[in-house]
Protein backbone atom coordinates (compact mmCIF):
# COMPACT_ATOMS: atom_id res chain seq x y z
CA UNK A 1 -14.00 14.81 -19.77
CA UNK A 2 -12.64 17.39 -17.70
CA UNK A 3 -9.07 17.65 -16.46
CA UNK A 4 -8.46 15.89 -12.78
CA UNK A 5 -5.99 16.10 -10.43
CA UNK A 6 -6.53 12.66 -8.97
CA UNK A 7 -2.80 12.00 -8.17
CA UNK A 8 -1.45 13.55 -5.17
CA UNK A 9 1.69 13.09 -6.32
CA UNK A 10 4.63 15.79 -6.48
CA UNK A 11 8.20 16.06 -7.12
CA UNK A 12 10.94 19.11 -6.70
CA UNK A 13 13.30 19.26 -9.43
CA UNK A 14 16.19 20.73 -8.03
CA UNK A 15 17.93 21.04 -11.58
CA UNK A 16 14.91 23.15 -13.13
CA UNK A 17 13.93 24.61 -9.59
CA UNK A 18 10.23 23.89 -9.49
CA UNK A 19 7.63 21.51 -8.72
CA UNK A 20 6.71 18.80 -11.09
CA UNK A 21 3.04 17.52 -11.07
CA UNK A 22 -0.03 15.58 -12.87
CA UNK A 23 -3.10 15.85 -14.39
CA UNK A 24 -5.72 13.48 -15.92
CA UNK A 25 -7.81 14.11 -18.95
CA UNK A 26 -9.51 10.50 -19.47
CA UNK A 27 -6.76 8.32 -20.07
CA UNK A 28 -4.37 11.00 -20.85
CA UNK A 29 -1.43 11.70 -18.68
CA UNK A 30 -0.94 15.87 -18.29
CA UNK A 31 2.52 16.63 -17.11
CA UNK A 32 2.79 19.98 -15.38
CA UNK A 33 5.82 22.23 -14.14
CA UNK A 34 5.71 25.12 -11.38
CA UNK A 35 8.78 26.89 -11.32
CA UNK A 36 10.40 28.23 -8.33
CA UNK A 37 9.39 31.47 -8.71
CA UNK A 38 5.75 30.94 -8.69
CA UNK A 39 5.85 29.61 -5.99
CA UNK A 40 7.25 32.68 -4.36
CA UNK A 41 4.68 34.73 -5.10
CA UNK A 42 2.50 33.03 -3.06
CA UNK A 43 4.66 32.85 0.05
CA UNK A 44 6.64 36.00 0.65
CA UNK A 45 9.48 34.39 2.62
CA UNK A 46 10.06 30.64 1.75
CA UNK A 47 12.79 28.80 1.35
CA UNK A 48 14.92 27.22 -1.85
CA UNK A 49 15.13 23.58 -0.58
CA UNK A 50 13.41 21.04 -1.39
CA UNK A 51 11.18 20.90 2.03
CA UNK A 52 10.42 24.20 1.66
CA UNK A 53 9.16 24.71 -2.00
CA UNK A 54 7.10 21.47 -1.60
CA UNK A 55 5.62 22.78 1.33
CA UNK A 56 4.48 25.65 -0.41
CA UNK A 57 3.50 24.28 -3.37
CA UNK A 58 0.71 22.29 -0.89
CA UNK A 59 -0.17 25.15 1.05
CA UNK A 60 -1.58 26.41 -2.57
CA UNK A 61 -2.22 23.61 -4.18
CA UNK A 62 -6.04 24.93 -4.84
CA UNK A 63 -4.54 28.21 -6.47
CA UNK A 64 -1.74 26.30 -8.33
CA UNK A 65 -4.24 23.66 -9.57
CA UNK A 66 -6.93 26.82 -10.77
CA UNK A 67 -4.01 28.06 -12.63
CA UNK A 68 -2.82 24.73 -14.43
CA UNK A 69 -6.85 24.32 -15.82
CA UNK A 70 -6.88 27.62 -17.04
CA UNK A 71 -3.39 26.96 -19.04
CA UNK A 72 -4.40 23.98 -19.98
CA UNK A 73 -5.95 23.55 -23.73
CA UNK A 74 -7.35 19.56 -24.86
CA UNK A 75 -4.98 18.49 -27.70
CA UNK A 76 -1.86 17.19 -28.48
CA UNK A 77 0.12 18.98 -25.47
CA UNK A 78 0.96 16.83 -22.61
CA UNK A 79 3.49 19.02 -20.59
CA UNK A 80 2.70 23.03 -19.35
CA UNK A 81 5.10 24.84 -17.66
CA UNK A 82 3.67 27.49 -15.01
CA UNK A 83 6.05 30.42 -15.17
């Protein structure tokens, strides 16, 4: 089976400045990281809250999600980090 992104679901990490978020392959829980920076490439001018990074990581959600299945490889990995 493919890898979804049935889960909505996403969380800033203000620690590791990024955006934490998840993918399923079957049962398989795929743990994925966007870091800050990333997400500045796709918005020119956003901010470094919270708010602001989560709001862009939804504004590209479709590019950031294109991204994480081409990075992601079926084995034994269960967490990518997008950098």
């Amino acid at each position: 089976m493919a890898l979804r992104f049935s889960n909505p679901s996403r969380s800033y990490d203000g620690t590791r400045h990024g955006v934490w978020f998840w993918g399923y392959d079957n049962a398989r829980e795929i743990t994925f990281f966007v870091e800050d920076r990333v997400l500045k490439n796709f918005d020119s001018t956003p901010g470094s809250d919270e708010a602001e990074m989560l709001a862009s990581f939804d504004r590209h959600r479709e590019a950031i999600l294109k991204i994480a299945m081409t990075r992601y490889v079926d084995g034994p990995h269960t967490l990518y980090t997008l950098h």
